[in-house]
Protein backbone atom coordinates (compact mmCIF):
# COMPACT_ATOMS: atom_id res chain seq x y z
CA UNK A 1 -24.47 0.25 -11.47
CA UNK A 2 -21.10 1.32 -9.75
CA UNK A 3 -20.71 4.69 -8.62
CA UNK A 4 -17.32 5.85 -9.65
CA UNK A 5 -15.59 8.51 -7.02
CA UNK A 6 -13.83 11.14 -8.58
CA UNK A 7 -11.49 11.19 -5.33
CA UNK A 8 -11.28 9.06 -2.41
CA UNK A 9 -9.11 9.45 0.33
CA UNK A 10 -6.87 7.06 1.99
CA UNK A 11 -8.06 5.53 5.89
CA UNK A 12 -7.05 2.79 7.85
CA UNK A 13 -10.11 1.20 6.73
CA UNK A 14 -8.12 1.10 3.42
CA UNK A 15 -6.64 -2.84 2.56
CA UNK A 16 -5.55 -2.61 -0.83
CA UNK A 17 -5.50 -0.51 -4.30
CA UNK A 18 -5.88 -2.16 -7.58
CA UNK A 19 -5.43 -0.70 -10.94
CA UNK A 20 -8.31 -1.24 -13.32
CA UNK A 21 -8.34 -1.61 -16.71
CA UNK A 22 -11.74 0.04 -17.22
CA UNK A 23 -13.42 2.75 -19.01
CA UNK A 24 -15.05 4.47 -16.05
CA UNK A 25 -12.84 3.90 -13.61
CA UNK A 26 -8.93 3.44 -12.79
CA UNK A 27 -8.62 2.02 -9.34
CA UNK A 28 -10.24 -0.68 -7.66
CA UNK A 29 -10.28 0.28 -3.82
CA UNK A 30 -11.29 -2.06 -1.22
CA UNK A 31 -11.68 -1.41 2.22
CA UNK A 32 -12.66 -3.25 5.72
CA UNK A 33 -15.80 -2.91 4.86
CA UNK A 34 -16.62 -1.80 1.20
CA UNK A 35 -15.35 -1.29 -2.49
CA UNK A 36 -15.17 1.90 -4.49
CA UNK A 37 -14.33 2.36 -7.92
CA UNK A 38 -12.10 5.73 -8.61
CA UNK A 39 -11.10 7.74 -11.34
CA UNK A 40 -7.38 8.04 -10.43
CA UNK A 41 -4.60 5.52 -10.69
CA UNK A 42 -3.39 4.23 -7.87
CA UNK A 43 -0.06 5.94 -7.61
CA UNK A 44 -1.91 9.32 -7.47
CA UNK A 45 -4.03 8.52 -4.71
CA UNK A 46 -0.56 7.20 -3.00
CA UNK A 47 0.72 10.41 -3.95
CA UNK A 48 -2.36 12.69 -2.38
CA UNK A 49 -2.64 10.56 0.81
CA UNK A 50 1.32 11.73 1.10
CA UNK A 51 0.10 15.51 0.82
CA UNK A 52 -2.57 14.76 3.08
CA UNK A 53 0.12 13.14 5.58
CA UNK A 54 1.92 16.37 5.72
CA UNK A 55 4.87 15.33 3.16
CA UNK A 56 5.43 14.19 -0.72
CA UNK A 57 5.38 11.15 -1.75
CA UNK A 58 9.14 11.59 -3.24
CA UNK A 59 10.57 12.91 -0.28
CA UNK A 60 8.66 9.39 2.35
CA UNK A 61 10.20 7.40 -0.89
CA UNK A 62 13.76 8.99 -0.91
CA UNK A 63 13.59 9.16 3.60
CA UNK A 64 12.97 5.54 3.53
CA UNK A 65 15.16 4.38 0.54
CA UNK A 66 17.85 6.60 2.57
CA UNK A 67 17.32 4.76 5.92
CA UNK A 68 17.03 1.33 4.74
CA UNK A 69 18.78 1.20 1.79
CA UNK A 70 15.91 -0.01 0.09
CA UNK A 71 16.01 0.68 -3.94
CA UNK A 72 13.20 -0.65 -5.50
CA UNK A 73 9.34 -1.15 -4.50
CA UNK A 74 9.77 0.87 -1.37
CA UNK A 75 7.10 0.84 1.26
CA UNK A 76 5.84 4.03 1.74
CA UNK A 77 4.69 5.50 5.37
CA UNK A 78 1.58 7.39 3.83
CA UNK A 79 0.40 8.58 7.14
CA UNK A 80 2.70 7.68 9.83
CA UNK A 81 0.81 9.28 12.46
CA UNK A 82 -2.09 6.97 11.46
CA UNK A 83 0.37 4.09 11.52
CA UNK A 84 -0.89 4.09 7.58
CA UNK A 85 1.89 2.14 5.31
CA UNK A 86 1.60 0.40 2.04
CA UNK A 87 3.54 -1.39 0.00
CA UNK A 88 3.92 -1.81 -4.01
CA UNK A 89 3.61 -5.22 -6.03
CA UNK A 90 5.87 -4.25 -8.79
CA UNK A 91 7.50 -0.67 -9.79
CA UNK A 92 5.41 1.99 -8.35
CA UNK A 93 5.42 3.11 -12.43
CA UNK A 94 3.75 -0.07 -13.94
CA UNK A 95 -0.11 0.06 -14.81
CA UNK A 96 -0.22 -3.16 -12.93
CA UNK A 97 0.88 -2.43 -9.64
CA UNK A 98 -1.17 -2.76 -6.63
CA UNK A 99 -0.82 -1.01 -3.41
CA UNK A 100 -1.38 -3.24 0.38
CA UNK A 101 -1.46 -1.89 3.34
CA UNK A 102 -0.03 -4.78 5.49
CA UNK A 103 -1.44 -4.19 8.73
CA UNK A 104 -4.58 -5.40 7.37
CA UNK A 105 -2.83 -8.67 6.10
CA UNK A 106 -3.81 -11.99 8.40
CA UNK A 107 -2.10 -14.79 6.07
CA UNK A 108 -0.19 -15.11 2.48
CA UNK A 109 -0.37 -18.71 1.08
CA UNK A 110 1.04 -19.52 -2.39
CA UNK A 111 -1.25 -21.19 -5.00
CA UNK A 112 -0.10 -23.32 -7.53
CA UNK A 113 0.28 -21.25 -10.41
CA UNK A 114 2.73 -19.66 -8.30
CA UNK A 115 -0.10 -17.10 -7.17
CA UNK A 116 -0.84 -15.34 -4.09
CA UNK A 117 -3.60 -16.20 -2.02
CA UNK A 118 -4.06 -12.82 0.84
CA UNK A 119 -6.73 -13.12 3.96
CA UNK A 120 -6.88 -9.97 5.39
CA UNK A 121 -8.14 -9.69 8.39
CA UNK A 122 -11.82 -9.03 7.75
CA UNK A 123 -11.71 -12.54 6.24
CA UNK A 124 -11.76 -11.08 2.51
CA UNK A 125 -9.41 -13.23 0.57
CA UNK A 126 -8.22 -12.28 -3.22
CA UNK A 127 -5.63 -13.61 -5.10
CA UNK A 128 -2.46 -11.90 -7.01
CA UNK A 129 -0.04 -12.41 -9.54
CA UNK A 130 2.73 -12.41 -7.68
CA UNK A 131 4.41 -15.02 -5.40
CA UNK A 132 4.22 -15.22 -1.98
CA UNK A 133 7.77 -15.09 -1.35
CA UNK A 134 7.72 -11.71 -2.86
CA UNK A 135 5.00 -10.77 -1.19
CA UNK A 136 6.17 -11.55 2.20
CA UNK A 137 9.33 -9.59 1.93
CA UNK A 138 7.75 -6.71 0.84
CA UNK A 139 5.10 -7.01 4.33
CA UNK A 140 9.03 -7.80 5.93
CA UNK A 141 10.33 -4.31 4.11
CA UNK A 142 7.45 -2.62 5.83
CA UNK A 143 8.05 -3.98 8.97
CA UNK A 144 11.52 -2.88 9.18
CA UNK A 145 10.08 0.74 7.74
CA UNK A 146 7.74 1.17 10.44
CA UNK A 147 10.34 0.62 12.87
CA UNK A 148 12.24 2.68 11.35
CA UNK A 149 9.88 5.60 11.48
CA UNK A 150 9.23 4.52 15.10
CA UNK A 151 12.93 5.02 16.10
CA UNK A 152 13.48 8.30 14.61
CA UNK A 153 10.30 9.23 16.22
CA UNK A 154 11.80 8.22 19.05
CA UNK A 155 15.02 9.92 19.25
CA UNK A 156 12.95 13.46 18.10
CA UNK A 157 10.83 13.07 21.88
CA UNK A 158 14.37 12.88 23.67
CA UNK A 159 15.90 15.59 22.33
């Protein structure tokens, strides 16, 4: 029998949220090295880990989308003193989005039914609905958001 978490809380160990349609449960969260099953949606734990990282999930959103220019499916720097980022699938807002957190990410191959195939790093592989072109520029979109964070982090120690 699962145990189902009432809370969990967001770690590097974390590779990826995925929203359940489930009774018991909401989220699907798998890490390095386990799964747990957890009675928020994803968004909200994206939204706590934000609190947790010393800022709101609205205000990383609208700091990124204001650097970048970046509209839609921002990546969000959760932690950024953890170096923790994620990115969404779709619109933060729809059931079906998933959360990655790319640093865990080793390869993204496309699969014929124009699929996802992800290895993260641990080996773990599991498959998504969306392509791997849009998954790529969304691990790209983080990229250029950690480098972002890293050069205003920059110009704050030289001042």
């Amino acid at each position: 029998m699962k145990k189902i978490l009432q809370d969990y809380t967001i770690t590097p160990n974390t590779m990826i949220l995925i929203p359940a349609r489930h009774l018991d449960y909401r989220t699907m969260v798998i890490e390095t090295g386990a799964v747990h099953y957890v009675n928020l949606s994803p968004l909200d734990l994206i939204k706590t880990a934000c609190l947790q990282g010393m800022s709101t999930y609205d205000g990383r959103r609208n700091a990124i989308m204001y650097l970048t220019g970046f509209k839609r499916k921002v990546p969000i720097p959760i932690i950024p003193a953890l170096k923790i980022f994620a990115f969404p699938t779709l619109s933060p807002e729809q059931f079906d989005c998933t959360w990655i957190f790319p640093h865990h990410i080793q390869s993204i191959q496309p699969t014929k039914q124009n699929q996802s195939n992800i290895t993260f790093q641990n080996g773990q592989e599991l498959t998504l609905n969306e392509s791997s072109f849009v998954l790529e520029k969304q691990v790209q979109r983080t990229a250029y958001c950690v480098l972002q964070f890293l050069n205003q982090v920059e110009k704050i120690e030289y001042v």
